[in-house]
PDB file of N, CA and C in Angstrom:
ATOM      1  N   UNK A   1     -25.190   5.786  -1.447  1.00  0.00           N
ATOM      2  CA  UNK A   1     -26.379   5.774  -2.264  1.00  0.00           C
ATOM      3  C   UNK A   1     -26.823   4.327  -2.429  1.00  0.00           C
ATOM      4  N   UNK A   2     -28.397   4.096  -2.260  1.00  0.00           N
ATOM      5  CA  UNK A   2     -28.410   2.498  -2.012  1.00  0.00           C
ATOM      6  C   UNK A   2     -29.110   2.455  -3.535  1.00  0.00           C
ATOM      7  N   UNK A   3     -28.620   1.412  -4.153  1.00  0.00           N
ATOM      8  CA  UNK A   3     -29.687   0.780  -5.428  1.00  0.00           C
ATOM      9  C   UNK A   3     -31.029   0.301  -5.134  1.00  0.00           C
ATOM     10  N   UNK A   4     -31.900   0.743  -5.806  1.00  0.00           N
ATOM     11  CA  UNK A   4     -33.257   0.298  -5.799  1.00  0.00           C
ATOM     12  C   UNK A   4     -33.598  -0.585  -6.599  1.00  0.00           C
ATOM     13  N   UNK A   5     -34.522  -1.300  -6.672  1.00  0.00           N
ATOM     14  CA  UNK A   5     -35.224  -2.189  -7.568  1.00  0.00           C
ATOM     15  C   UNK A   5     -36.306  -1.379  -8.460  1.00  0.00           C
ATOM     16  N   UNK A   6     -36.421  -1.162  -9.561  1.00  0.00           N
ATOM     17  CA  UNK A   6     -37.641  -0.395 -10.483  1.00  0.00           C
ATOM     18  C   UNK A   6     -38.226  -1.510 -10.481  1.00  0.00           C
ATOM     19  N   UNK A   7     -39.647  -1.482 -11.084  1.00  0.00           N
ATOM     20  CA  UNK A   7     -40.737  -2.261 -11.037  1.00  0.00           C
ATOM     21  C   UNK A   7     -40.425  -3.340 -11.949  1.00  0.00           C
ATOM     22  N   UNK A   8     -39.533  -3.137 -13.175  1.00  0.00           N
ATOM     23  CA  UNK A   8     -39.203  -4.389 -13.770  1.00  0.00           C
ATOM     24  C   UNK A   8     -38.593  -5.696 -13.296  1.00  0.00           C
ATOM     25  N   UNK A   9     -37.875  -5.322 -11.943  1.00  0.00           N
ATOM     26  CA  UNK A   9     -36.798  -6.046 -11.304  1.00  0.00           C
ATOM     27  C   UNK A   9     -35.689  -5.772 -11.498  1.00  0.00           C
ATOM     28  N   UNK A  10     -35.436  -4.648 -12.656  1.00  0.00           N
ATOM     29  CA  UNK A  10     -33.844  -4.384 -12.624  1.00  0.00           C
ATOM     30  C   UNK A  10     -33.315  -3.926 -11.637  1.00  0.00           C
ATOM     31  N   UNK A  11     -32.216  -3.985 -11.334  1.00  0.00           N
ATOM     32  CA  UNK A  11     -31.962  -3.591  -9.940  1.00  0.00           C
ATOM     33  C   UNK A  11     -30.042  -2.856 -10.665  1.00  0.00           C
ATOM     34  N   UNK A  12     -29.861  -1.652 -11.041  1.00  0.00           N
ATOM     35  CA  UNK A  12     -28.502  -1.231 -11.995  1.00  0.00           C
ATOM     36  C   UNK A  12     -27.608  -1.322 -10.693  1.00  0.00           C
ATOM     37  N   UNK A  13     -26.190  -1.707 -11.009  1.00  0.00           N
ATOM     38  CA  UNK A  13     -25.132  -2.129 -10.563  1.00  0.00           C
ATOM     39  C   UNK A  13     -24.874  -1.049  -9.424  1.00  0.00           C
ATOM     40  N   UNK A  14     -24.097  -1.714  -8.369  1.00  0.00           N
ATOM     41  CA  UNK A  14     -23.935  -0.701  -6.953  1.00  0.00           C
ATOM     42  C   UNK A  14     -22.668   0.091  -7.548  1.00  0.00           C
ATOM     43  N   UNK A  15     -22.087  -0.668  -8.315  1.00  0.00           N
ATOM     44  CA  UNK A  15     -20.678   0.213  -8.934  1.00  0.00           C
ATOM     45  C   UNK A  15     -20.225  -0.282 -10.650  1.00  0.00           C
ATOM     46  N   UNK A  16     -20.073   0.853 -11.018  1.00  0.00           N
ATOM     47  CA  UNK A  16     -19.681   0.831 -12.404  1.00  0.00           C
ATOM     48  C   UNK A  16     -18.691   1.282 -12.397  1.00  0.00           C
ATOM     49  N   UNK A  17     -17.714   0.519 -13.347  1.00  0.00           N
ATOM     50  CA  UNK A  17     -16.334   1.032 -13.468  1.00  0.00           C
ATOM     51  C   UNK A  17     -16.209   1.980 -14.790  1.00  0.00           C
ATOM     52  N   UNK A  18     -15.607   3.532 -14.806  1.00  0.00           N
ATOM     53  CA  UNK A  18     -15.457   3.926 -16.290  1.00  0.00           C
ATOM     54  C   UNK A  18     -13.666   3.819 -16.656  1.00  0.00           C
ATOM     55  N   UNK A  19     -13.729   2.714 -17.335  1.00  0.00           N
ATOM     56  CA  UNK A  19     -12.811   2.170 -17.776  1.00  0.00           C
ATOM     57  C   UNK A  19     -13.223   1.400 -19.154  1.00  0.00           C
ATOM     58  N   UNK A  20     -12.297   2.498 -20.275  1.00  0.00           N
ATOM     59  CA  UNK A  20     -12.198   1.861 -21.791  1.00  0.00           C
ATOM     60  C   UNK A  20     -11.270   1.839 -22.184  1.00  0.00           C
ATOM     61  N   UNK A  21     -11.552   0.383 -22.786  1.00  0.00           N
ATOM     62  CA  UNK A  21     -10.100  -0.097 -22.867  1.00  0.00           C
ATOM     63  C   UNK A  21     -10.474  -0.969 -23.846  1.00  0.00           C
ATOM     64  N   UNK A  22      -9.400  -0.698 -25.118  1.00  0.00           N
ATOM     65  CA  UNK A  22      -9.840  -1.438 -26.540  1.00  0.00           C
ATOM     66  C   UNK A  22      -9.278  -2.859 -26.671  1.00  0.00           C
ATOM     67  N   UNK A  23      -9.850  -3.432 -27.129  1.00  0.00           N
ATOM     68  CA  UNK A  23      -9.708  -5.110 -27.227  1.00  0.00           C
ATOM     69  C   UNK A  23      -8.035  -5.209 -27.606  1.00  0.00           C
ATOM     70  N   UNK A  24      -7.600  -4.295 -28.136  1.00  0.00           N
ATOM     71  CA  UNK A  24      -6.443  -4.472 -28.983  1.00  0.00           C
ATOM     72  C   UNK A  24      -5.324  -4.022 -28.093  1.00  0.00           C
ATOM     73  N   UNK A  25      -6.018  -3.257 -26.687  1.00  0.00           N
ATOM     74  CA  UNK A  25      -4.744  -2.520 -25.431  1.00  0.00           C
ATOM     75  C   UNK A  25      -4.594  -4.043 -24.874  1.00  0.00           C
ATOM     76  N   UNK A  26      -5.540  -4.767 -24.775  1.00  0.00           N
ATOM     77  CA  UNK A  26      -5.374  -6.192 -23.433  1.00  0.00           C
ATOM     78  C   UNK A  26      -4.433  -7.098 -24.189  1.00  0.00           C
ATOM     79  N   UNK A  27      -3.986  -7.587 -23.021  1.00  0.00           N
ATOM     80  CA  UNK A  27      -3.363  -8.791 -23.486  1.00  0.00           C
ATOM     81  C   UNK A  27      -3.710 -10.208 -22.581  1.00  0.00           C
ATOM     82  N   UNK A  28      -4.270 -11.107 -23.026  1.00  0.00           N
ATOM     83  CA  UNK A  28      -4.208 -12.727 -22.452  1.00  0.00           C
ATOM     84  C   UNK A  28      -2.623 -13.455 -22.498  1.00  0.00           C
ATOM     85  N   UNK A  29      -3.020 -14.476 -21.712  1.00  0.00           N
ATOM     86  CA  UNK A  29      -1.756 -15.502 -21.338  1.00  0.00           C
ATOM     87  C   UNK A  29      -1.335 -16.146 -22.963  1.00  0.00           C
ATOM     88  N   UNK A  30      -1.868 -15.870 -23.830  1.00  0.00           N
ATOM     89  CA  UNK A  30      -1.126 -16.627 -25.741  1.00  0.00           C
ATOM     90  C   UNK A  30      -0.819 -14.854 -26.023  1.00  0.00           C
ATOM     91  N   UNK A  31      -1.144 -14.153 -25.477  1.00  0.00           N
ATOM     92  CA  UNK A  31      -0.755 -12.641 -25.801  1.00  0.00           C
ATOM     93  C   UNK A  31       0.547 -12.220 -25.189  1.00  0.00           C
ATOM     94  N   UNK A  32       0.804 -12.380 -23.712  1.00  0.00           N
ATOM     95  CA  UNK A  32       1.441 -12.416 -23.141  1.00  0.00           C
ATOM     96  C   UNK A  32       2.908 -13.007 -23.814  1.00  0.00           C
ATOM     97  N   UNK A  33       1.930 -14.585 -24.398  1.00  0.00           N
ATOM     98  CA  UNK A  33       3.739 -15.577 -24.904  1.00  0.00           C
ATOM     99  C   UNK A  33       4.103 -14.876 -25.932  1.00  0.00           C
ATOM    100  N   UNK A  34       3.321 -14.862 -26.674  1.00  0.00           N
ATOM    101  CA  UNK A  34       3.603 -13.877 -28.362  1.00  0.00           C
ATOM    102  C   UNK A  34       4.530 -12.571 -28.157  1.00  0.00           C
ATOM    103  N   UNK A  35       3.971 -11.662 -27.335  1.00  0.00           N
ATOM    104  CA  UNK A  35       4.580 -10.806 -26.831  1.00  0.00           C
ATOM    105  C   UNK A  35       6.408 -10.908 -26.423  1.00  0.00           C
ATOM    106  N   UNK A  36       6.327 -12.104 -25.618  1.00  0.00           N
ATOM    107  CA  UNK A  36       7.830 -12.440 -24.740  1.00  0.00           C
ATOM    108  C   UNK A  36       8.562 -13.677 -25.976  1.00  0.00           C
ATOM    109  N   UNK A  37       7.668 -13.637 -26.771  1.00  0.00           N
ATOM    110  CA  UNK A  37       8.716 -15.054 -27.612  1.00  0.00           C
ATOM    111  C   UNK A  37       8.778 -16.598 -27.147  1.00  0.00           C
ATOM    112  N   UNK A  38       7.921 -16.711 -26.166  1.00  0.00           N
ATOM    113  CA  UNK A  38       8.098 -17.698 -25.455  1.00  0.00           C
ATOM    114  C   UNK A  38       6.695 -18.741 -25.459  1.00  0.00           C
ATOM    115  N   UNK A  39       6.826 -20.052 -25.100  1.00  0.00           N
ATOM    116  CA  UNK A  39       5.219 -20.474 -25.363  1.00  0.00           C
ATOM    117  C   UNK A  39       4.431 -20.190 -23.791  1.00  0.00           C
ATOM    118  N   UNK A  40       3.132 -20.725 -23.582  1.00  0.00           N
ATOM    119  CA  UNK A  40       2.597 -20.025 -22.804  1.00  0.00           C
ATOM    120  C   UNK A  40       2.850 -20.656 -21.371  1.00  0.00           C
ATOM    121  N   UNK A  41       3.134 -22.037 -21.466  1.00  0.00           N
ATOM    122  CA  UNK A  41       3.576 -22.165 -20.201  1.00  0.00           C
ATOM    123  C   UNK A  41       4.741 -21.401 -19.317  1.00  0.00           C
ATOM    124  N   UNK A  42       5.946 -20.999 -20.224  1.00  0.00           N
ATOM    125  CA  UNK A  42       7.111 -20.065 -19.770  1.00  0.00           C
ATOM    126  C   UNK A  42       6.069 -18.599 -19.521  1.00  0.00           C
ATOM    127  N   UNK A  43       5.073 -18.361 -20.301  1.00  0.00           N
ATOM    128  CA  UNK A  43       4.206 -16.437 -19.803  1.00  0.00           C
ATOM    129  C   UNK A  43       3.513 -17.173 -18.512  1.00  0.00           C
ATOM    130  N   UNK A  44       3.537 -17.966 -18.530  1.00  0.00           N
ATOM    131  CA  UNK A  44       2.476 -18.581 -16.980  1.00  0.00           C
ATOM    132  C   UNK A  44       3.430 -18.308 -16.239  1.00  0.00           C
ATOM    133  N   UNK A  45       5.163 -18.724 -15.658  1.00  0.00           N
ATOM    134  CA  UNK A  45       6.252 -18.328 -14.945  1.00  0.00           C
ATOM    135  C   UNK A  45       6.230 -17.370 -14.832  1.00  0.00           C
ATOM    136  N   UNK A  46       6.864 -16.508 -16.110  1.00  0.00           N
ATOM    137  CA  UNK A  46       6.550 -14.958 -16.187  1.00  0.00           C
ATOM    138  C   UNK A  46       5.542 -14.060 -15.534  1.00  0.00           C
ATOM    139  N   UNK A  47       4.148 -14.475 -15.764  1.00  0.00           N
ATOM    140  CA  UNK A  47       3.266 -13.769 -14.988  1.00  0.00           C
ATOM    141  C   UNK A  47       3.041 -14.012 -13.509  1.00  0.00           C
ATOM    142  N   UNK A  48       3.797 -14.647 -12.791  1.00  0.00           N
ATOM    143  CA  UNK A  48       3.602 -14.994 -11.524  1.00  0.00           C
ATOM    144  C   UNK A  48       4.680 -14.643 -10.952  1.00  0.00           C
ATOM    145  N   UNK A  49       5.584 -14.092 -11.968  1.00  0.00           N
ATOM    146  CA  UNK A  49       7.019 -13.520 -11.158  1.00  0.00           C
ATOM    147  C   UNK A  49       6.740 -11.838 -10.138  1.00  0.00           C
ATOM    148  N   UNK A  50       7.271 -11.480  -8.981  1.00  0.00           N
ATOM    149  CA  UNK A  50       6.561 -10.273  -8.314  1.00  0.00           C
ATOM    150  C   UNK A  50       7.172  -9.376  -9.022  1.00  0.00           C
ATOM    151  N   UNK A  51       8.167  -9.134 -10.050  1.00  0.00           N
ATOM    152  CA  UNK A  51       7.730  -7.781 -11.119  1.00  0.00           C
ATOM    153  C   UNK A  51       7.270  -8.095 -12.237  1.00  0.00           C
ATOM    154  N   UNK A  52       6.218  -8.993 -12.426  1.00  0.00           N
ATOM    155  CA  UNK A  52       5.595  -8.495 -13.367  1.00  0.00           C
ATOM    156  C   UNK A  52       4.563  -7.268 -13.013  1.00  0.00           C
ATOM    157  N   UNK A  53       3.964  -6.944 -14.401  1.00  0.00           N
ATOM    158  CA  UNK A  53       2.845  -6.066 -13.730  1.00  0.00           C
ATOM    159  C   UNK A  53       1.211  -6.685 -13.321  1.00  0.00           C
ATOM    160  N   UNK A  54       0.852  -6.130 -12.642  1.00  0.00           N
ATOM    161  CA  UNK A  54      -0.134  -6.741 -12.016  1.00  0.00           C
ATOM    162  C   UNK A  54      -1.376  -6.547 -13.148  1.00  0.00           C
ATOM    163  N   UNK A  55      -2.335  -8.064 -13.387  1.00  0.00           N
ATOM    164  CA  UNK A  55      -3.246  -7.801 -14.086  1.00  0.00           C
ATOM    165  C   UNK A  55      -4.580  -6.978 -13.998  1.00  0.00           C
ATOM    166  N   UNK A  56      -5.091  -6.225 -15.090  1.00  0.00           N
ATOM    167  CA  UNK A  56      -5.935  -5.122 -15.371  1.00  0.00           C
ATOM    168  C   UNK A  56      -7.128  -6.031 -14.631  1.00  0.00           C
ATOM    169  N   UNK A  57      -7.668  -7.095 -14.972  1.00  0.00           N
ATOM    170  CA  UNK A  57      -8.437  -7.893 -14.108  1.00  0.00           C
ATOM    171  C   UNK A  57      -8.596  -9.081 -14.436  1.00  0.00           C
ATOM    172  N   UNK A  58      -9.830  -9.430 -14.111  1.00  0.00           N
ATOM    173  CA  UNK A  58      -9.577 -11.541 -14.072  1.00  0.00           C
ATOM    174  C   UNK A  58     -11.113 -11.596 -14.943  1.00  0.00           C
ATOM    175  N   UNK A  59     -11.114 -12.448 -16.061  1.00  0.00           N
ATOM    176  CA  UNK A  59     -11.709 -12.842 -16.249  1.00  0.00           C
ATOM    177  C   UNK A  59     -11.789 -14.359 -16.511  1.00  0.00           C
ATOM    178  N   UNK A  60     -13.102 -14.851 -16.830  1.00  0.00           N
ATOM    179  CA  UNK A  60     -13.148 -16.588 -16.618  1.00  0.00           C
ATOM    180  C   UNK A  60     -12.344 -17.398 -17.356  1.00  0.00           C
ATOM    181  N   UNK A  61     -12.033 -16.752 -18.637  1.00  0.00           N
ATOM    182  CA  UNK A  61     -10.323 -17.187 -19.193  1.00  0.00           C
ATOM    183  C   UNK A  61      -9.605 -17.037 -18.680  1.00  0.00           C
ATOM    184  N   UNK A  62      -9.152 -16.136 -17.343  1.00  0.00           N
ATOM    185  CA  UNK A  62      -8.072 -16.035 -16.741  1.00  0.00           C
ATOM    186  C   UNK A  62      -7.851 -14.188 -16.959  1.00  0.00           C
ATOM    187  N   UNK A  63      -6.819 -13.875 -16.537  1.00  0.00           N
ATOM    188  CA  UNK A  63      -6.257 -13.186 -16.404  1.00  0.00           C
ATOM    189  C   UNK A  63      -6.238 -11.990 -17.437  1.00  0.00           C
ATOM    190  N   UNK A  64      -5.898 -10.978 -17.195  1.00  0.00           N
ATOM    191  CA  UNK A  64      -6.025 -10.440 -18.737  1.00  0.00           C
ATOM    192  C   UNK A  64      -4.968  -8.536 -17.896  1.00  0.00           C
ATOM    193  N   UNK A  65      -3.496  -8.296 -18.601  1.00  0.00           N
ATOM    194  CA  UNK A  65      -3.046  -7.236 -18.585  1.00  0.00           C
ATOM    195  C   UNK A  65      -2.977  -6.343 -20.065  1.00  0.00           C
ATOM    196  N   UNK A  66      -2.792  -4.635 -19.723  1.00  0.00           N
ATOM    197  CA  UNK A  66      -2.423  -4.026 -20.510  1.00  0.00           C
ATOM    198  C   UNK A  66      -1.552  -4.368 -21.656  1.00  0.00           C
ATOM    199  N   UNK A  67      -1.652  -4.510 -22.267  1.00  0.00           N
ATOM    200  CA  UNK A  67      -0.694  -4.809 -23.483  1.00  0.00           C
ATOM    201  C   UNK A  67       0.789  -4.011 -23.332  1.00  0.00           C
ATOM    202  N   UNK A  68       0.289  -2.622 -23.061  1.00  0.00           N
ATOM    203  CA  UNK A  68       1.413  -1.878 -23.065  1.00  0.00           C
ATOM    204  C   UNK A  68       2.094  -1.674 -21.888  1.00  0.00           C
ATOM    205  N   UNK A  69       1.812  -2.533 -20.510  1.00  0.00           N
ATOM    206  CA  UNK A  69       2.330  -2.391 -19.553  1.00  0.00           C
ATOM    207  C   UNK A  69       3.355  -4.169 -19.719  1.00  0.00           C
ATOM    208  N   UNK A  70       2.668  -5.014 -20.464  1.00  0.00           N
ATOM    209  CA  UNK A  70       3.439  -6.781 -21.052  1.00  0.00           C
ATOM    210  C   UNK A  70       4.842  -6.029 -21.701  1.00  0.00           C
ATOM    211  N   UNK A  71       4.554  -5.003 -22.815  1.00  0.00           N
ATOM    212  CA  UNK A  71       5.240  -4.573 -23.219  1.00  0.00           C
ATOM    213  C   UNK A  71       6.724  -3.998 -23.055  1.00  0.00           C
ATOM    214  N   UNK A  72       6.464  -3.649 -22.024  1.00  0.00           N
ATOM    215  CA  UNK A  72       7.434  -2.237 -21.644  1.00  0.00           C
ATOM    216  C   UNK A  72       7.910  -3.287 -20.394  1.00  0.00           C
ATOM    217  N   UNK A  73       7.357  -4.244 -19.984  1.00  0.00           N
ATOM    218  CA  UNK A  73       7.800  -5.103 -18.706  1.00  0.00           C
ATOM    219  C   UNK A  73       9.297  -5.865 -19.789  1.00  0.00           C
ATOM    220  N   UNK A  74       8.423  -6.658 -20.661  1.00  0.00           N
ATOM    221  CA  UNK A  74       9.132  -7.263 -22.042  1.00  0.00           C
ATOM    222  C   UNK A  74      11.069  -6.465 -21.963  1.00  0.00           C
ATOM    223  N   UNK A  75      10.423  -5.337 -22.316  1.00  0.00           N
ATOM    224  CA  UNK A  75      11.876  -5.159 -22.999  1.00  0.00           C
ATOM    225  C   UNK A  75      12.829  -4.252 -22.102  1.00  0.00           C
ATOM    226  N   UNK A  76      12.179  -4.165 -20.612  1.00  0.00           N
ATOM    227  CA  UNK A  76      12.979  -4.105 -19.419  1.00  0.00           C
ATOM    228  C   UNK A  76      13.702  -4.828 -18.692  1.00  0.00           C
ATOM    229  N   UNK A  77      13.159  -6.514 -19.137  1.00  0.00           N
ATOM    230  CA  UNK A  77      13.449  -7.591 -18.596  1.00  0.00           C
ATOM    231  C   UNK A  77      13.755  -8.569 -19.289  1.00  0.00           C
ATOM    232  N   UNK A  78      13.863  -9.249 -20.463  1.00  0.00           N
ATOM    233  CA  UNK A  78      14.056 -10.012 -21.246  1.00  0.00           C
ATOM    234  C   UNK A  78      15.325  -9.357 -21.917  1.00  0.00           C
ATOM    235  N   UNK A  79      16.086 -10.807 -22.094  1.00  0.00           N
ATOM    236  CA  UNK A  79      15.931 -12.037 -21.929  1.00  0.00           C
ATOM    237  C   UNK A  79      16.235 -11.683 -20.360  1.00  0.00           C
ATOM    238  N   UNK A  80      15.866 -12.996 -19.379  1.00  0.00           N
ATOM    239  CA  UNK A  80      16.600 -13.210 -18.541  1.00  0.00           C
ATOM    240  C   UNK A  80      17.452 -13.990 -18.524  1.00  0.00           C
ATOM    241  N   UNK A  81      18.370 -13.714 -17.439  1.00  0.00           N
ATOM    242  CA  UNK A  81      19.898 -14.632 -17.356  1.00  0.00           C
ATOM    243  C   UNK A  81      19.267 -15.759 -17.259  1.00  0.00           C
ATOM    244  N   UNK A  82      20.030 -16.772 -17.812  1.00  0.00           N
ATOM    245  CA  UNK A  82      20.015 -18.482 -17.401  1.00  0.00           C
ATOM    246  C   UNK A  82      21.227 -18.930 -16.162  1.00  0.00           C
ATOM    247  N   UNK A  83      20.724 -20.015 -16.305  1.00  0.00           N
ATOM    248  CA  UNK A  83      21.668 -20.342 -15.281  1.00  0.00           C
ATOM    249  C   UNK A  83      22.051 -20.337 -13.487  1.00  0.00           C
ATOM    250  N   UNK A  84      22.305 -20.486 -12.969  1.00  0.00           N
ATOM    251  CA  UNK A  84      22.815 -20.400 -11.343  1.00  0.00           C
ATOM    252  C   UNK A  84      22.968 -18.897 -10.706  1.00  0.00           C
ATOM    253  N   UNK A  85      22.694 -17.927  -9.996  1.00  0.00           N
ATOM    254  CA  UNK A  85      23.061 -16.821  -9.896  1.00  0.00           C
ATOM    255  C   UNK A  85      24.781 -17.093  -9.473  1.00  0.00           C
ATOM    256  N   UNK A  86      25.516 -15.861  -9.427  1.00  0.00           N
ATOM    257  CA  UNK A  86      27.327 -16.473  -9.039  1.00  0.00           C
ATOM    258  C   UNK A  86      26.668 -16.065  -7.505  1.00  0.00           C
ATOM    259  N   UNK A  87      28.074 -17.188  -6.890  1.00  0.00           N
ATOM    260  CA  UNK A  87      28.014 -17.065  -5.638  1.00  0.00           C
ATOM    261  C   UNK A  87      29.020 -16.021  -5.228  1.00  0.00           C
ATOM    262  N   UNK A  88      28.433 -15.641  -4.038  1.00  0.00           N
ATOM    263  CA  UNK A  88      29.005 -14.740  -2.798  1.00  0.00           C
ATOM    264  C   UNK A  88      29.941 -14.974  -2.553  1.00  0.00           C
ATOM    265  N   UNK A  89      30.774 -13.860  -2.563  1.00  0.00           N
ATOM    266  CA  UNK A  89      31.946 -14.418  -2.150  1.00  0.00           C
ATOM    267  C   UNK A  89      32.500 -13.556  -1.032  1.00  0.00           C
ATOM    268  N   UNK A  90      32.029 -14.424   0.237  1.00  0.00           N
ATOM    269  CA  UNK A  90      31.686 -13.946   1.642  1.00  0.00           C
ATOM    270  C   UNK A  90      33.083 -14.630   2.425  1.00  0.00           C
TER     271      UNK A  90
END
């Protein structure tokens, strides 16, 4: 289906997403730290690790996930171990 232009010049979006989602489900990168206990440079690590969950989308602040997917990542994974992993003992 192609978008047209009406005589005003509006021209309505080739795709609309129906997706609602309350200010209070998202979470940002100071949401993220709050969330994990940690300040935001350690949720910047965190969010770039490959299990985190992948963000809901990007906006010009950055990044922005489910709250309840930070969540449930949170207390599947935290704390993590410190330290050296042990070695192999090959």
């Amino acid at each position: 289906m192609k978008a047209t232009t009406a005589r005003n010049g509006f021209r309505p979006p080739s795709e609309v997403r129906s997706l609602a989602v309350a200010p209070e489900e998202l979470a940002g990168l100071a949401e993220v730290a709050a969330i994990c206990g940690v300040t935001k440079r350690a949720a910047q690590k965190y969010t770039a690790r490959a299990d985190f969950p992948a963000p809901l989308d990007r906006l010009a602040s950055g990044p922005v996930w489910l709250r309840a997917d930070v969540e449930a990542w949170a207390k599947a994974t935290l704390p993590l171990q410190t330290g050296r992993p042990p070695k192999s003992s090959s």
